[in-house]
Protein backbone atom coordinates (compact mmCIF):
# COMPACT_ATOMS: atom_id res chain seq x y z
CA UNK A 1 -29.37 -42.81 -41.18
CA UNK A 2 -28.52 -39.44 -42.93
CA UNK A 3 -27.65 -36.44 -40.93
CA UNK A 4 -31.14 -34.91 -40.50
CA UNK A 5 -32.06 -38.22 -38.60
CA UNK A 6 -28.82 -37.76 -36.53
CA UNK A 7 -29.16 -34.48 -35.77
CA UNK A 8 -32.64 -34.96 -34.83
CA UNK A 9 -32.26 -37.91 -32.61
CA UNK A 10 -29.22 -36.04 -30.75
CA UNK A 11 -30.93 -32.85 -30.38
CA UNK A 12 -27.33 -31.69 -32.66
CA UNK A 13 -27.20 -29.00 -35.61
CA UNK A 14 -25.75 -30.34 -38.50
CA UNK A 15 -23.29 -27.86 -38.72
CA UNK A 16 -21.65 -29.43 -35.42
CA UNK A 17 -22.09 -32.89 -36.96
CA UNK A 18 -20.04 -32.07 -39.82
CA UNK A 19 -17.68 -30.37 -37.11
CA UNK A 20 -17.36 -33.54 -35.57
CA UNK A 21 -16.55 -35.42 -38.92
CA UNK A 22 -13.59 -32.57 -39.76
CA UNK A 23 -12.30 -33.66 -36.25
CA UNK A 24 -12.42 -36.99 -36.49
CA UNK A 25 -14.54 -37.98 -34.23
CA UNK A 26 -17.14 -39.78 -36.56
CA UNK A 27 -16.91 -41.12 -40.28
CA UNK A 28 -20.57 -41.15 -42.24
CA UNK A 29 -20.54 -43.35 -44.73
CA UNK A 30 -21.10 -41.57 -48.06
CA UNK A 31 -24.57 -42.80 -50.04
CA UNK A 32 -23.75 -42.63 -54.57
CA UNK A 33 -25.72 -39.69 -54.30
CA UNK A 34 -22.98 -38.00 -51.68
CA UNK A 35 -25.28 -37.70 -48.46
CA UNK A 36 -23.91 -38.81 -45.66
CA UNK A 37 -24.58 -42.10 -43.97
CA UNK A 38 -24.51 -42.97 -40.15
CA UNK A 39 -24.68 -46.07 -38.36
CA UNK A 40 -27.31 -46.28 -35.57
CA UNK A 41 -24.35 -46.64 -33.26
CA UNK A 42 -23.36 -43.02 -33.84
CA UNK A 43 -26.41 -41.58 -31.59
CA UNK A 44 -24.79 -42.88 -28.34
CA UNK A 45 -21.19 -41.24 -29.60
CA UNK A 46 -22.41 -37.93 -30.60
CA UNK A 47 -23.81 -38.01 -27.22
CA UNK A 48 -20.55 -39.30 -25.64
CA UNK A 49 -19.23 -36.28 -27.45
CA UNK A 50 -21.06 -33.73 -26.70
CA UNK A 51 -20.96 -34.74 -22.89
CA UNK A 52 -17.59 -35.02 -23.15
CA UNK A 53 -17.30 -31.98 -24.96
CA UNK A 54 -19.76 -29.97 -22.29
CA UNK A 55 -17.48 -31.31 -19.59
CA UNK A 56 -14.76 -29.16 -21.04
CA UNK A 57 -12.36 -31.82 -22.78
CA UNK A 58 -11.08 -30.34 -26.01
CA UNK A 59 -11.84 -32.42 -29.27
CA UNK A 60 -7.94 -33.40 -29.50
CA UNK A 61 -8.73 -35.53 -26.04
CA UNK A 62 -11.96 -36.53 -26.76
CA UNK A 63 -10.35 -37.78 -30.04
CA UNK A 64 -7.61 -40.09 -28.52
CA UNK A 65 -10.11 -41.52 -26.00
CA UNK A 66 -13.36 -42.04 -27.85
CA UNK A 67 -11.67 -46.15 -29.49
CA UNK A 68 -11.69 -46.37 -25.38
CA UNK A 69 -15.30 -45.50 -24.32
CA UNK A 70 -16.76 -48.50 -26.12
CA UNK A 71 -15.14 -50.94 -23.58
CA UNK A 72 -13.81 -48.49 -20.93
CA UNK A 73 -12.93 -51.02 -18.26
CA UNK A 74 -9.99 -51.83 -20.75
CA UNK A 75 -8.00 -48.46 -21.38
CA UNK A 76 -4.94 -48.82 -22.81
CA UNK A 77 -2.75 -45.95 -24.29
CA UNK A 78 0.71 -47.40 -25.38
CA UNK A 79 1.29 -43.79 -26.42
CA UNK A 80 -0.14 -42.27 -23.72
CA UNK A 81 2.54 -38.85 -22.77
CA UNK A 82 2.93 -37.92 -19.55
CA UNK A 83 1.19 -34.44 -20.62
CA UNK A 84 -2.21 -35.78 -21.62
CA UNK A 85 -2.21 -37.92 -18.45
CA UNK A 86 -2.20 -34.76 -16.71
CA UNK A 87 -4.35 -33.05 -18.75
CA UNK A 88 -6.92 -36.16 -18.05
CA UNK A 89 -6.31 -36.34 -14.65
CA UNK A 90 -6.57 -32.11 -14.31
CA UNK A 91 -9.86 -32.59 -16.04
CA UNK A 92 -11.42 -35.38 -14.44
CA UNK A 93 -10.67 -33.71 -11.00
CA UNK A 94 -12.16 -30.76 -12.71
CA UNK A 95 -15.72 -32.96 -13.52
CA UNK A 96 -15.38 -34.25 -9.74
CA UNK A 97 -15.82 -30.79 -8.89
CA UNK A 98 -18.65 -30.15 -11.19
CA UNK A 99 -20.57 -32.87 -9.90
CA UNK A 100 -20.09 -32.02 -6.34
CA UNK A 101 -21.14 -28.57 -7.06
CA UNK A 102 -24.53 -29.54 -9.07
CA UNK A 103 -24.94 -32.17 -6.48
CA UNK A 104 -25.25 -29.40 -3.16
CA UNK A 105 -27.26 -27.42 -5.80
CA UNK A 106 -29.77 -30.10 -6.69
CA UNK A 107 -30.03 -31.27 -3.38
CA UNK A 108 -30.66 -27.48 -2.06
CA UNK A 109 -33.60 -27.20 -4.65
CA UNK A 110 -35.11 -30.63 -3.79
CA UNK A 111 -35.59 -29.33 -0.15
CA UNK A 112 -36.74 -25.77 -1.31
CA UNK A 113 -39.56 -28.11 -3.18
CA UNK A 114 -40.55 -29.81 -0.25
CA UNK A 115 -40.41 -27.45 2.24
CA UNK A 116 -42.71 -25.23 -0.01
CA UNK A 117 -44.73 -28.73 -1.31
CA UNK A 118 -45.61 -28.94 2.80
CA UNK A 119 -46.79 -25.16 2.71
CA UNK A 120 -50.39 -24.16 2.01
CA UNK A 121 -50.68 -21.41 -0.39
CA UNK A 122 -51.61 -18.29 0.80
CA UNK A 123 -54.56 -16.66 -0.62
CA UNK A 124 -55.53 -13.15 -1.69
CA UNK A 125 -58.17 -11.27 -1.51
């Protein structure tokens, strides 16, 4: 698919798709006319990335751990440094947060909902 169809189907500018390519973090194939080419496959990893990416891991990160996310049950890092276990570990702690935090909120607007669901409108006039 060429990089409208990508960007369209990720809800991604282009600009940040070709971002994404300078990284490293996908290849397009290129067509003999020089557009770009993606695989189908690509939709689920620019949305790995950009989750990623919203989580606050930096692109270096994302970059060493994207070959991992296709089978993540088997993670292995023979050059894994003690510093970017850290900086994993610092950042997943920092998601665990996250979540709990948009968990207490969700769940505090789900009961404003029903609480005002069960309430008859009051009427003017």
């Amino acid at each position: 698919m060429r990089i409208g169809e990508l960007a369209a189907r990720t809800d991604t500018p282009r600009r940040l798709l070709r971002y994404y390519e300078e990284q490293g973090l996908i290849v397009a194939n290129r067509l003999p006319n020089g557009y770009r080419d993606y695989d189908d496959a690509y939709v689920d990893r620019v949305l790995q990335i950009r989750g990623l990416l919203d989580a606050g891991l930096p692109t270096r990160i994302i970059k060493q751990i994207l070959p991992c996310l296709n089978k993540p049950r088997q993670i292995h890092f023979d050059d894994a440094l003690p510093e970017t276990l850290a900086l994993l570990a610092s950042e997943r702690d920092k998601m665990t947060a996250r979540i709990s935090c948009l968990t207490r909120n969700r769940d505090a607007i789900s009961e404003y909902l029903e609480i005002v669901s069960r309430t008859p409108a009051s009427t003017t006039g």
